[in-house]
ModelCIF file with pLDDT and N, C-alpha, C, O atoms, coordinates in Angstrom:
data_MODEL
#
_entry.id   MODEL 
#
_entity.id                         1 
_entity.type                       polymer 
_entity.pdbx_number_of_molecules   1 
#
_entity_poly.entity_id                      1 
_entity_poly.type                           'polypeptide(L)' 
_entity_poly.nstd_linkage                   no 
_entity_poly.nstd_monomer                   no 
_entity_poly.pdbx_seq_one_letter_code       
;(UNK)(UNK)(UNK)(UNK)(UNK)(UNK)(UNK)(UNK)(UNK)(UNK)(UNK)(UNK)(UNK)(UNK)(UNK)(UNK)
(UNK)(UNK)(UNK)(UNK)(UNK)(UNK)(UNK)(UNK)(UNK)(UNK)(UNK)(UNK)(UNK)(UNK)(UNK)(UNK)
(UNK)(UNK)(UNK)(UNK)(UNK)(UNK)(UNK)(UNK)(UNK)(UNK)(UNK)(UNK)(UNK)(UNK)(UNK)(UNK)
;
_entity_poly.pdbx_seq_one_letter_code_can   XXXXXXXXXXXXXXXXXXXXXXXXXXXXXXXXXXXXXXXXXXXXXXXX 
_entity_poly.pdbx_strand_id                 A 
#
loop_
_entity_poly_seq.entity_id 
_entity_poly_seq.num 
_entity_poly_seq.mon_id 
_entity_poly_seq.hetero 
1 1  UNK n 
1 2  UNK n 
1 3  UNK n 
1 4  UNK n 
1 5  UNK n 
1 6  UNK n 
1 7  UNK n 
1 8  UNK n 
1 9  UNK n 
1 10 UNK n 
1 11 UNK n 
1 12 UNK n 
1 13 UNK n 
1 14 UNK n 
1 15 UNK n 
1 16 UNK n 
1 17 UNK n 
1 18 UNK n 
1 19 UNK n 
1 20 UNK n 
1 21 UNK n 
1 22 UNK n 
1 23 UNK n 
1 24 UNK n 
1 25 UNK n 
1 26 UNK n 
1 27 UNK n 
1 28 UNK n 
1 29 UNK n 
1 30 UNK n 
1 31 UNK n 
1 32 UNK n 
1 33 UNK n 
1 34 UNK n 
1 35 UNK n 
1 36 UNK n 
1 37 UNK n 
1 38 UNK n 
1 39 UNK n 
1 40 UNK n 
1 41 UNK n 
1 42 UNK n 
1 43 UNK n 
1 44 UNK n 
1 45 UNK n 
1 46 UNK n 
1 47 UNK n 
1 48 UNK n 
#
_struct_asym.id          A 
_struct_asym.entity_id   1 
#
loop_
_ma_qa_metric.id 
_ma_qa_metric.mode 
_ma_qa_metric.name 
_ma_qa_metric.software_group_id 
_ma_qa_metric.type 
1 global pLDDT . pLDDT 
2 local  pLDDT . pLDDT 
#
_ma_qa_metric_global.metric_id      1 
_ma_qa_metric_global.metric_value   97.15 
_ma_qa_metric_global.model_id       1 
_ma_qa_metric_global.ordinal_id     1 
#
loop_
_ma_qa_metric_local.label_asym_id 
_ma_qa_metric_local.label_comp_id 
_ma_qa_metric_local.label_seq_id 
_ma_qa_metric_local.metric_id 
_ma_qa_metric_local.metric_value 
_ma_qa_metric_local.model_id 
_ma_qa_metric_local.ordinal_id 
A UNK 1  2 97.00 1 1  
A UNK 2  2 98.00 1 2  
A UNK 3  2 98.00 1 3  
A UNK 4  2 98.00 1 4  
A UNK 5  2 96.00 1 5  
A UNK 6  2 96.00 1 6  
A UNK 7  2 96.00 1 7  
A UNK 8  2 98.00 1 8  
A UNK 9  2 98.00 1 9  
A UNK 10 2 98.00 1 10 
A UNK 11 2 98.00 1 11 
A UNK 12 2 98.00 1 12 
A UNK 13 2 98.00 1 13 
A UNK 14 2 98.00 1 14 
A UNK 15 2 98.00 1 15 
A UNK 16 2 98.00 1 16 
A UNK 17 2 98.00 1 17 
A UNK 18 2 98.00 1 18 
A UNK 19 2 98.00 1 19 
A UNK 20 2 98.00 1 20 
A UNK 21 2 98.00 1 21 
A UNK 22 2 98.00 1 22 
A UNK 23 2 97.00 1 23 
A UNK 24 2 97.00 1 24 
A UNK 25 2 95.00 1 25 
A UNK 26 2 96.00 1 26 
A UNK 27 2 96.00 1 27 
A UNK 28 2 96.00 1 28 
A UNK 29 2 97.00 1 29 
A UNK 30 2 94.00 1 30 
A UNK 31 2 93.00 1 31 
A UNK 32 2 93.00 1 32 
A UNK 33 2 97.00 1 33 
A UNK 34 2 97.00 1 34 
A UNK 35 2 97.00 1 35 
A UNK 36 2 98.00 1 36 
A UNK 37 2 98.00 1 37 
A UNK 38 2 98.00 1 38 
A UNK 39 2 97.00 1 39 
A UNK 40 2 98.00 1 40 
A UNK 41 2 98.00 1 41 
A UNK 42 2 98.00 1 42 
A UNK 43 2 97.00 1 43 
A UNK 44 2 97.00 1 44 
A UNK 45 2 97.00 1 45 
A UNK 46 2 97.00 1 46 
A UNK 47 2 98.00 1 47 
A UNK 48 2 98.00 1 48 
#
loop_
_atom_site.group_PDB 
_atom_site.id 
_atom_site.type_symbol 
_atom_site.label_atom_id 
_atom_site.label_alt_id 
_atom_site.label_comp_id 
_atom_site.label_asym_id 
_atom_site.label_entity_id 
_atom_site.label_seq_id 
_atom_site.pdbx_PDB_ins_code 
_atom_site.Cartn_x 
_atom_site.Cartn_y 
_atom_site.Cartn_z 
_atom_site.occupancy 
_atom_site.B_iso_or_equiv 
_atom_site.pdbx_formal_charge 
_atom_site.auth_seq_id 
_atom_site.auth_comp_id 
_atom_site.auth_asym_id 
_atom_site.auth_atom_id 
_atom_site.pdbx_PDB_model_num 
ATOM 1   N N  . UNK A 1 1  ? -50.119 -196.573 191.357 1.00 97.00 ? 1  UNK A N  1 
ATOM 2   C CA . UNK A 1 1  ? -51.015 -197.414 192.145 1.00 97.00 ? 1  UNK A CA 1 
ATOM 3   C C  . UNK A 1 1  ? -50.346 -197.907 193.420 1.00 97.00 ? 1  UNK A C  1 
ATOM 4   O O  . UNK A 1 1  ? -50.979 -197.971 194.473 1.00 97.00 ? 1  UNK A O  1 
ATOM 5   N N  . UNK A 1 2  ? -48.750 -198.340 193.303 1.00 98.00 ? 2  UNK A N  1 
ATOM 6   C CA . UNK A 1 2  ? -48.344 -198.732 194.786 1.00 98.00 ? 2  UNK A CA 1 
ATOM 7   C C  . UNK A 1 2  ? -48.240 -197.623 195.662 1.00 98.00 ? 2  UNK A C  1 
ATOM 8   O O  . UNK A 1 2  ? -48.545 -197.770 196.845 1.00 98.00 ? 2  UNK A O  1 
ATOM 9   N N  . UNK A 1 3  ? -47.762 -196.298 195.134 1.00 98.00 ? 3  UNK A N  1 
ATOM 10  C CA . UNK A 1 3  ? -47.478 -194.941 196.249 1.00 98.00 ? 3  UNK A CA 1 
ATOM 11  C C  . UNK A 1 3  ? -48.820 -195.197 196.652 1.00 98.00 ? 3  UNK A C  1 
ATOM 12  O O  . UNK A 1 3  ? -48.987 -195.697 197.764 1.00 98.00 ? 3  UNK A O  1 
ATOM 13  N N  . UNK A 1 4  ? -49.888 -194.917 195.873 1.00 98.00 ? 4  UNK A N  1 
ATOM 14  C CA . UNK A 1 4  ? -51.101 -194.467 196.114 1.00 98.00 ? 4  UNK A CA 1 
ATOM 15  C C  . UNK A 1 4  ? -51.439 -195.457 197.431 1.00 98.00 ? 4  UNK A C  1 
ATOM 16  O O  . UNK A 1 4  ? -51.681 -194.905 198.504 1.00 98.00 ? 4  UNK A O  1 
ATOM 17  N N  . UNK A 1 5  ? -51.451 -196.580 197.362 1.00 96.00 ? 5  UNK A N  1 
ATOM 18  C CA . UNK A 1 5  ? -52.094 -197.965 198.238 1.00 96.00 ? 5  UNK A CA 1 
ATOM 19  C C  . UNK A 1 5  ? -51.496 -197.247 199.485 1.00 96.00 ? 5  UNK A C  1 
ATOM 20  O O  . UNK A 1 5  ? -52.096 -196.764 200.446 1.00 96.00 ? 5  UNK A O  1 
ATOM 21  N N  . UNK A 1 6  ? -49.558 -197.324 199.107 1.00 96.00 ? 6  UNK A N  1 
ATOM 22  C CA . UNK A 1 6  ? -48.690 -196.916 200.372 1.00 96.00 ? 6  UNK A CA 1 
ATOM 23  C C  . UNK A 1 6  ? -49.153 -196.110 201.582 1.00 96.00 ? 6  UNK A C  1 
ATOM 24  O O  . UNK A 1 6  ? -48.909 -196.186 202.786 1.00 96.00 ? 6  UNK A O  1 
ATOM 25  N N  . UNK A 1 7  ? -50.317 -194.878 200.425 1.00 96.00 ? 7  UNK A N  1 
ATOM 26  C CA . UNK A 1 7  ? -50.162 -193.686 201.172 1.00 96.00 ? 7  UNK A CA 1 
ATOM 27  C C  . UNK A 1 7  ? -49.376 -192.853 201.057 1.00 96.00 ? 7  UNK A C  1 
ATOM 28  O O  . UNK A 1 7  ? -49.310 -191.937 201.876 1.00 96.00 ? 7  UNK A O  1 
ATOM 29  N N  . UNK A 1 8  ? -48.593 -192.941 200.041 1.00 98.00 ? 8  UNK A N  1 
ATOM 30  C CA . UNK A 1 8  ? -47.740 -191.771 199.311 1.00 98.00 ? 8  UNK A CA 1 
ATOM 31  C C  . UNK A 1 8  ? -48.726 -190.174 199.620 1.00 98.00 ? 8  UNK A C  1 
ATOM 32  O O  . UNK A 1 8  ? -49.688 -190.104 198.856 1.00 98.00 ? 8  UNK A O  1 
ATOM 33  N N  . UNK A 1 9  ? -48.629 -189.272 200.349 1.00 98.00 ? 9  UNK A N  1 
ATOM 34  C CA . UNK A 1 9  ? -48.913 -188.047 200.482 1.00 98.00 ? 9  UNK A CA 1 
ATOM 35  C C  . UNK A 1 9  ? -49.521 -187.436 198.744 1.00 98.00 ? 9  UNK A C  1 
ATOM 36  O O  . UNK A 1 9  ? -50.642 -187.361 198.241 1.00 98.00 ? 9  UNK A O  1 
ATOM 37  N N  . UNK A 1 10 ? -48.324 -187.142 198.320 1.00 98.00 ? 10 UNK A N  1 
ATOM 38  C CA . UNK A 1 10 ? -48.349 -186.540 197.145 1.00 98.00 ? 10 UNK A CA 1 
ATOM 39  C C  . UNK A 1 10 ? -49.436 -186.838 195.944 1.00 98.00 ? 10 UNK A C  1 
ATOM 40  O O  . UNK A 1 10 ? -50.264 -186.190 195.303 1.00 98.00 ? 10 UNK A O  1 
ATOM 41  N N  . UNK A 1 11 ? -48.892 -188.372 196.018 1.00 98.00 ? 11 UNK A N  1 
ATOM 42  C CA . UNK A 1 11 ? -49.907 -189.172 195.023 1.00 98.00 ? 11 UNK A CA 1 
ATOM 43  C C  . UNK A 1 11 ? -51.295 -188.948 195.410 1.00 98.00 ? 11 UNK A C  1 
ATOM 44  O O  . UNK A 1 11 ? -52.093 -188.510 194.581 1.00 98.00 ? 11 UNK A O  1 
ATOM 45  N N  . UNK A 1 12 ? -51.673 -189.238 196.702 1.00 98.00 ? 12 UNK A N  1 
ATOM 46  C CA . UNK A 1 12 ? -52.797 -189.561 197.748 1.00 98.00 ? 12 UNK A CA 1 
ATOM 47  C C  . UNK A 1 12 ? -53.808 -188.207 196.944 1.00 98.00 ? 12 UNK A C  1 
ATOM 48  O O  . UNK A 1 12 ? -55.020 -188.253 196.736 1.00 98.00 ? 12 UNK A O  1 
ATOM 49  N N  . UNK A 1 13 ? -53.031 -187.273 196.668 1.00 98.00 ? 13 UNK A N  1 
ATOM 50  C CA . UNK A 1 13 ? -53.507 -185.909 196.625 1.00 98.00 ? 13 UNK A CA 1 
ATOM 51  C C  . UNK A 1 13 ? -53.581 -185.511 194.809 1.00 98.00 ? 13 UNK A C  1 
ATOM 52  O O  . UNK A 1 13 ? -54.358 -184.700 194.304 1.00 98.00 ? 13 UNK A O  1 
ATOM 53  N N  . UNK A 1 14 ? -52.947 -186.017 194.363 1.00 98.00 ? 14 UNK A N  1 
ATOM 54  C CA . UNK A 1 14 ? -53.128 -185.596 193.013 1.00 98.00 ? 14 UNK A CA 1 
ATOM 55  C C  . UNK A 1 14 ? -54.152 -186.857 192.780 1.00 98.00 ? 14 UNK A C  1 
ATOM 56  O O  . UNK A 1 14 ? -55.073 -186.785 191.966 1.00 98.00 ? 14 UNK A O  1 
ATOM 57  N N  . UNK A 1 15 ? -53.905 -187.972 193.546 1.00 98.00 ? 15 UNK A N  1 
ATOM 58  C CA . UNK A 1 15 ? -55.557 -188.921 192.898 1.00 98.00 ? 15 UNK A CA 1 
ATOM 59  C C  . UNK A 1 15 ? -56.602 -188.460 193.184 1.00 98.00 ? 15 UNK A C  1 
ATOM 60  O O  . UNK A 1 15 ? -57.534 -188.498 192.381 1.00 98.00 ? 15 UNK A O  1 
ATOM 61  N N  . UNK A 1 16 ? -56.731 -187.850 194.520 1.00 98.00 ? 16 UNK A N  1 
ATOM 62  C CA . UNK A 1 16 ? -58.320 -187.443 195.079 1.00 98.00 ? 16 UNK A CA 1 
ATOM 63  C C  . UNK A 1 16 ? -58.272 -186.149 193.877 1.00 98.00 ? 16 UNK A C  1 
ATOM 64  O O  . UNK A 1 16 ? -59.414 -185.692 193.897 1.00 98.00 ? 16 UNK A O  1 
ATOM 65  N N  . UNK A 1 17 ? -57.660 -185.569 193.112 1.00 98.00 ? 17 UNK A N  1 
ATOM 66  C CA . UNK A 1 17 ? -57.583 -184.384 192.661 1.00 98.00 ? 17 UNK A CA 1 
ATOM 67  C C  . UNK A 1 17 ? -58.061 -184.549 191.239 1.00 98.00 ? 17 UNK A C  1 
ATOM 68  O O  . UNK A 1 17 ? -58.866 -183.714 190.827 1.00 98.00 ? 17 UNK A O  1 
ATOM 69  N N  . UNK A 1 18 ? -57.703 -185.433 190.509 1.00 98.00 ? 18 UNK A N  1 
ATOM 70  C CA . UNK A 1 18 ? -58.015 -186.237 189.543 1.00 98.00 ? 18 UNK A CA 1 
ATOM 71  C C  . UNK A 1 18 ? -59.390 -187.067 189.151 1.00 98.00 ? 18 UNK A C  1 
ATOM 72  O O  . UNK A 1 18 ? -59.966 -187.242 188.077 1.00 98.00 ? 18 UNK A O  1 
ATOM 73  N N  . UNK A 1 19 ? -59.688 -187.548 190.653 1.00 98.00 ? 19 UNK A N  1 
ATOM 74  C CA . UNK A 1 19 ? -61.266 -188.534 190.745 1.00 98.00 ? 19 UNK A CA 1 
ATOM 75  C C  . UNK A 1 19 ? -61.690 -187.280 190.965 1.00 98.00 ? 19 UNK A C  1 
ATOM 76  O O  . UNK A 1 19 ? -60.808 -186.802 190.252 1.00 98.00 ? 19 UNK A O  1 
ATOM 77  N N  . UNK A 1 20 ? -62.244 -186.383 191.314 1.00 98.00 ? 20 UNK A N  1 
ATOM 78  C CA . UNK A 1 20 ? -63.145 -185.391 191.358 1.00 98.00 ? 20 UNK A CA 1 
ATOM 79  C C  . UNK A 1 20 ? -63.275 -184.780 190.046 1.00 98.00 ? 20 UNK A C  1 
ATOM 80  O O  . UNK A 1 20 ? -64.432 -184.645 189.649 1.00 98.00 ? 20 UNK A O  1 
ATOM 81  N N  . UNK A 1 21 ? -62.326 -184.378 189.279 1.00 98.00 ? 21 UNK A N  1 
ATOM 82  C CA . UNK A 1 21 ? -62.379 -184.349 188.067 1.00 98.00 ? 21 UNK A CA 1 
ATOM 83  C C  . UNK A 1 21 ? -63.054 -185.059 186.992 1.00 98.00 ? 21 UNK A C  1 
ATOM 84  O O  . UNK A 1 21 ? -63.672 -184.687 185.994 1.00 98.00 ? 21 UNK A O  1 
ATOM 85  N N  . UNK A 1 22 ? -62.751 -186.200 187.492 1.00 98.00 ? 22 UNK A N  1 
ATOM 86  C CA . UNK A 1 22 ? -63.165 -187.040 186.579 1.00 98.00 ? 22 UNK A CA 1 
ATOM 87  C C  . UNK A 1 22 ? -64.671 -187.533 186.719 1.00 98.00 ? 22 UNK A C  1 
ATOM 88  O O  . UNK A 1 22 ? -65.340 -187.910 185.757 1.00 98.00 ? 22 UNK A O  1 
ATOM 89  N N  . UNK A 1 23 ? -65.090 -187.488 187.934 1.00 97.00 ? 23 UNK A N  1 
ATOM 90  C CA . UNK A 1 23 ? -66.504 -187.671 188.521 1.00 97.00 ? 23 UNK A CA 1 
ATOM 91  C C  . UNK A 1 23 ? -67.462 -186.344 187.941 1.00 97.00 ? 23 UNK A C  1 
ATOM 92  O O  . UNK A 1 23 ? -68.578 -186.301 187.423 1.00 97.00 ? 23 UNK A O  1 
ATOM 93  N N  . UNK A 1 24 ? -66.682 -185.537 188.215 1.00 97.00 ? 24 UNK A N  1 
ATOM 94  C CA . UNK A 1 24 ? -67.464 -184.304 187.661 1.00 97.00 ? 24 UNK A CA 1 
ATOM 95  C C  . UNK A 1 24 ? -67.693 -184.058 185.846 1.00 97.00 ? 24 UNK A C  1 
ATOM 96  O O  . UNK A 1 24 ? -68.581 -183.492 185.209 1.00 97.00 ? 24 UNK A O  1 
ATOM 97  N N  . UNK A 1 25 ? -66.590 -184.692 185.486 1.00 95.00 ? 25 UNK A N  1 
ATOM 98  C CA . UNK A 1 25 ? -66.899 -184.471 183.751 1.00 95.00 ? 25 UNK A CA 1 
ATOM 99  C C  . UNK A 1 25 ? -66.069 -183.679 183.413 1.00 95.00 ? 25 UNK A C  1 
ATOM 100 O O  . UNK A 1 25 ? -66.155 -183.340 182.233 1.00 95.00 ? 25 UNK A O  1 
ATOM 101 N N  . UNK A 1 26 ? -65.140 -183.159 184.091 1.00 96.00 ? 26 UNK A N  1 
ATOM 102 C CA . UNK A 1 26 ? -63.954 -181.301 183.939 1.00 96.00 ? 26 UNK A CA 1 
ATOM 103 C C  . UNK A 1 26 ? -63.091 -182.235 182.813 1.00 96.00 ? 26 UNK A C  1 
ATOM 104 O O  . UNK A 1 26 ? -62.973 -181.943 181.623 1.00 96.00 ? 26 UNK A O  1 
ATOM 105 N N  . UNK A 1 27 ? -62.710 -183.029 183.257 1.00 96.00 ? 27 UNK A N  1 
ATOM 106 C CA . UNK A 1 27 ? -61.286 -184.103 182.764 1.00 96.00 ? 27 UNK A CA 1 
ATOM 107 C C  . UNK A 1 27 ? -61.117 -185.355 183.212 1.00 96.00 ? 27 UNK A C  1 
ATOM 108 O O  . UNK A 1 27 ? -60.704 -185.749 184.303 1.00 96.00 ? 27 UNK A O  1 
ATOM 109 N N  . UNK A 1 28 ? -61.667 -186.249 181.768 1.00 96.00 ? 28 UNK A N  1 
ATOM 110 C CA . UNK A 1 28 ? -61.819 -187.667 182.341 1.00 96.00 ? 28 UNK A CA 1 
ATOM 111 C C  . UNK A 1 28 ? -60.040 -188.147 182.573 1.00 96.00 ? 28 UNK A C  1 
ATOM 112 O O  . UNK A 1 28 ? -59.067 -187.574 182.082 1.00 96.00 ? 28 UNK A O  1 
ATOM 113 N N  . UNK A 1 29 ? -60.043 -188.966 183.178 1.00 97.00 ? 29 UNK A N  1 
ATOM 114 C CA . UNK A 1 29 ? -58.875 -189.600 183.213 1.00 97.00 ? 29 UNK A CA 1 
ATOM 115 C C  . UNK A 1 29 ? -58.728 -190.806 181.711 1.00 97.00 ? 29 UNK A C  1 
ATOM 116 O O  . UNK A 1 29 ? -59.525 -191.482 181.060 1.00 97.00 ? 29 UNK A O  1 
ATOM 117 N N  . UNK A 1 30 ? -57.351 -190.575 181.693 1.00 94.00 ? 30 UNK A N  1 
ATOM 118 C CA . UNK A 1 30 ? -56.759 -191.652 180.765 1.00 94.00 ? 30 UNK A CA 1 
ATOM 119 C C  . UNK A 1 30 ? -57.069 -193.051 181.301 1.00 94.00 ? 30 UNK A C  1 
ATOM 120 O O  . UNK A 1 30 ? -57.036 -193.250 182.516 1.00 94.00 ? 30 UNK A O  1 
ATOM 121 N N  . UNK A 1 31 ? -57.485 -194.405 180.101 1.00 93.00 ? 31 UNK A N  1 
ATOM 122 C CA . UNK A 1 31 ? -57.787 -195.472 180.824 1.00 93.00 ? 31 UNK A CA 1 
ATOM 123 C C  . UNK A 1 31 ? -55.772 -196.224 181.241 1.00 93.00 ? 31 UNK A C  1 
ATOM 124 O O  . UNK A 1 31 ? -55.675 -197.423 181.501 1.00 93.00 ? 31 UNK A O  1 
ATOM 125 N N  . UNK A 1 32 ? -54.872 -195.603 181.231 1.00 93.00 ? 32 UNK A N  1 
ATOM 126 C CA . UNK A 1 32 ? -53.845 -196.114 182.126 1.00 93.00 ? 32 UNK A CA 1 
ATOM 127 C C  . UNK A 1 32 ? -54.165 -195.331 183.568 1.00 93.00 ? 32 UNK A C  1 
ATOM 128 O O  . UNK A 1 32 ? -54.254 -195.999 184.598 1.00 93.00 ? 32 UNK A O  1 
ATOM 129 N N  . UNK A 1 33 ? -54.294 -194.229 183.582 1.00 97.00 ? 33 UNK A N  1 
ATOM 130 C CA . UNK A 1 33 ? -54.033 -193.899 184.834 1.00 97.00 ? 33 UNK A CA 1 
ATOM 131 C C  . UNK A 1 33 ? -55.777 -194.308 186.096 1.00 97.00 ? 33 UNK A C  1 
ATOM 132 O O  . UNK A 1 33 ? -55.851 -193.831 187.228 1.00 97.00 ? 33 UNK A O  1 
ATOM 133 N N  . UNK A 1 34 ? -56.869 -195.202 185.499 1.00 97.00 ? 34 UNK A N  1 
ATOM 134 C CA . UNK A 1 34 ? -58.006 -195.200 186.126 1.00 97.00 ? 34 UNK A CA 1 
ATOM 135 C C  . UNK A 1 34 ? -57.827 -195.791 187.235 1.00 97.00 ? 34 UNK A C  1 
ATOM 136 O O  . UNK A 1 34 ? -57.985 -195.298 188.352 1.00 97.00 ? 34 UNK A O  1 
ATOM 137 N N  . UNK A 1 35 ? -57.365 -197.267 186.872 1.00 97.00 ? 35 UNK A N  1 
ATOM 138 C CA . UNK A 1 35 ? -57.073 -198.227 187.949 1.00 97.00 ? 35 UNK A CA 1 
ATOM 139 C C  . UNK A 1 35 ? -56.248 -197.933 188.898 1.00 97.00 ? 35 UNK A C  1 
ATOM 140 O O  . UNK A 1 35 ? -56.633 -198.285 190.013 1.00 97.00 ? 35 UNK A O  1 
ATOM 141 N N  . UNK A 1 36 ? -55.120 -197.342 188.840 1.00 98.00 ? 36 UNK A N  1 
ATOM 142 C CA . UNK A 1 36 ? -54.368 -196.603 190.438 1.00 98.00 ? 36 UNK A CA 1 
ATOM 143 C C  . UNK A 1 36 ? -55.042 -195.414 190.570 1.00 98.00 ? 36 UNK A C  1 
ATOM 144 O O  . UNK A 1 36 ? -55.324 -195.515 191.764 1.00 98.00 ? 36 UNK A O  1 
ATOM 145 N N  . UNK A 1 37 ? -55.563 -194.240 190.190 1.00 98.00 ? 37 UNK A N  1 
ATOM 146 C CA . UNK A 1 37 ? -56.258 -193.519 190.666 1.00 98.00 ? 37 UNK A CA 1 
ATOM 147 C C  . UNK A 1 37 ? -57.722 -193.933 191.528 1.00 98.00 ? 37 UNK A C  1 
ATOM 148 O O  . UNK A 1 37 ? -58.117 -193.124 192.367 1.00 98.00 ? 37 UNK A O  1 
ATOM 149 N N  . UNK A 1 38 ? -58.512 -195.218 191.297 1.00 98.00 ? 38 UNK A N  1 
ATOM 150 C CA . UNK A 1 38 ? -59.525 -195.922 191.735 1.00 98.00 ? 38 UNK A CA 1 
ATOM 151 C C  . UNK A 1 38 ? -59.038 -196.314 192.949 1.00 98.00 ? 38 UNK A C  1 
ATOM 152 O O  . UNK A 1 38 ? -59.615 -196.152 194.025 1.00 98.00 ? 38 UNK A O  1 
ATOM 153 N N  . UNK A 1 39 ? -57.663 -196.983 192.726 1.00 97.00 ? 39 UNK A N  1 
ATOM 154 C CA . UNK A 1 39 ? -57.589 -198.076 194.095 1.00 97.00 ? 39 UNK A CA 1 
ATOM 155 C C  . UNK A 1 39 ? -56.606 -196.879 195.371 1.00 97.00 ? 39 UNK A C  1 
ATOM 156 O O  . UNK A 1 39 ? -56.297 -197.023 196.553 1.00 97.00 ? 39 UNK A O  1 
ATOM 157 N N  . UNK A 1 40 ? -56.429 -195.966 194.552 1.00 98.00 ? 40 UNK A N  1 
ATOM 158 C CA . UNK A 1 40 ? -56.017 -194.697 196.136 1.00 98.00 ? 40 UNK A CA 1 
ATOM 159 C C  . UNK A 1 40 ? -56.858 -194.284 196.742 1.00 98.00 ? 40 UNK A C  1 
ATOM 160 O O  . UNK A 1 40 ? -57.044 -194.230 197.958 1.00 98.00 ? 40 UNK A O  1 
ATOM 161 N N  . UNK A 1 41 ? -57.765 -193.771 195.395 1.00 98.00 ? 41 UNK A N  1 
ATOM 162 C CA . UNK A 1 41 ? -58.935 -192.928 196.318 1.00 98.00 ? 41 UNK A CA 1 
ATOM 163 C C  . UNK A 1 41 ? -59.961 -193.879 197.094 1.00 98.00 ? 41 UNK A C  1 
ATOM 164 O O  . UNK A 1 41 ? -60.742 -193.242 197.801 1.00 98.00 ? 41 UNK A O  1 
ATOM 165 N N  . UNK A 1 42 ? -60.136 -195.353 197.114 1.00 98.00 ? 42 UNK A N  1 
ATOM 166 C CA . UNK A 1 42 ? -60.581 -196.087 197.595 1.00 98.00 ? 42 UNK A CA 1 
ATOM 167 C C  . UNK A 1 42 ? -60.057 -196.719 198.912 1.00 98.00 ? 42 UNK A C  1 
ATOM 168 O O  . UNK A 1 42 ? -60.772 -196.776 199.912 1.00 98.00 ? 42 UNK A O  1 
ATOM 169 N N  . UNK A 1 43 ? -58.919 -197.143 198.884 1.00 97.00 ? 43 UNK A N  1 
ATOM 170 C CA . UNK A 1 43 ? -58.279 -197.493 199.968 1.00 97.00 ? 43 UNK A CA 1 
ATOM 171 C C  . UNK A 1 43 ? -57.929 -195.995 201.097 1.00 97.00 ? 43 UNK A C  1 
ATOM 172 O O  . UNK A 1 43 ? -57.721 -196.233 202.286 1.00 97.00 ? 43 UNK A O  1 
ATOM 173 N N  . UNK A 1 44 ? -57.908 -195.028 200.767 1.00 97.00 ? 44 UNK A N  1 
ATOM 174 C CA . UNK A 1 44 ? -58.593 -193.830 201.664 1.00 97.00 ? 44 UNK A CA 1 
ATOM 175 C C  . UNK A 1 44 ? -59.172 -193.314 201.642 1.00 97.00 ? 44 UNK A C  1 
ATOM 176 O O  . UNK A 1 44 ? -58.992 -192.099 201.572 1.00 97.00 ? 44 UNK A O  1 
ATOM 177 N N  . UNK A 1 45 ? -60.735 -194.106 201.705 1.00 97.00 ? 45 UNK A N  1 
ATOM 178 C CA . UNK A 1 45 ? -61.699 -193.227 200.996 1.00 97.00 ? 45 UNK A CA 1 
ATOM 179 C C  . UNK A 1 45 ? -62.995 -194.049 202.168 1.00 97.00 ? 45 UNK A C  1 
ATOM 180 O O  . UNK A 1 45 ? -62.770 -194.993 202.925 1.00 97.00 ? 45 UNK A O  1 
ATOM 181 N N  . UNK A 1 46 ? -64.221 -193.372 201.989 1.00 97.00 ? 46 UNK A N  1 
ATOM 182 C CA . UNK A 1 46 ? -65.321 -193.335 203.208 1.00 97.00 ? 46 UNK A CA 1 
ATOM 183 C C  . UNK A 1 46 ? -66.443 -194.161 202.356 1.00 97.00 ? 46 UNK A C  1 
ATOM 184 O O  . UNK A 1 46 ? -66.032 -194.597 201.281 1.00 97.00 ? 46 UNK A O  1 
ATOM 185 N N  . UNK A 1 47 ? -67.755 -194.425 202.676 1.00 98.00 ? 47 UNK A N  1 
ATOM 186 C CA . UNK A 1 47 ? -68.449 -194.547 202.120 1.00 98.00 ? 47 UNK A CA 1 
ATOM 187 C C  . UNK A 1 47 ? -69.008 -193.652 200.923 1.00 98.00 ? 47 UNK A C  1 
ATOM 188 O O  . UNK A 1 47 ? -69.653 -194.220 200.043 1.00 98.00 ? 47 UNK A O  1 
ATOM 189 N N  . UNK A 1 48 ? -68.908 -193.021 200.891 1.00 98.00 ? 48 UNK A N  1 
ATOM 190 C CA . UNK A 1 48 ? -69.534 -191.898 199.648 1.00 98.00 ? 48 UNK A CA 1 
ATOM 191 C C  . UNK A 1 48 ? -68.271 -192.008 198.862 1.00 98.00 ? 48 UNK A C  1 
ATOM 192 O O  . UNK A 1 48 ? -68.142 -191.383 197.810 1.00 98.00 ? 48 UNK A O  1 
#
């Protein structure tokens, strides 16, 4: 969750990689990893 906020590249990219997944139904996420995957893809993330 802090890389992610940071802008950690890497992270930035395996979260958006993960929320699509998980939005779609492929592979929900674990409830440890929801909340930093939420607050990356949010803090670089658009309206939609």
């Amino acid at each position: 969750g802090k890389l992610g906020k940071a802008g950690h590249k890497a992270t930035l990219e395996e979260a958006r990689r993960r929320f699509k997944e998980h939005v779609e139904g492929k592979h929900i996420l674990s409830a440890d990893l929801r909340s930093p995957v939420y607050v990356t893809v949010l803090k670089h993330g658009d309206s939609s």
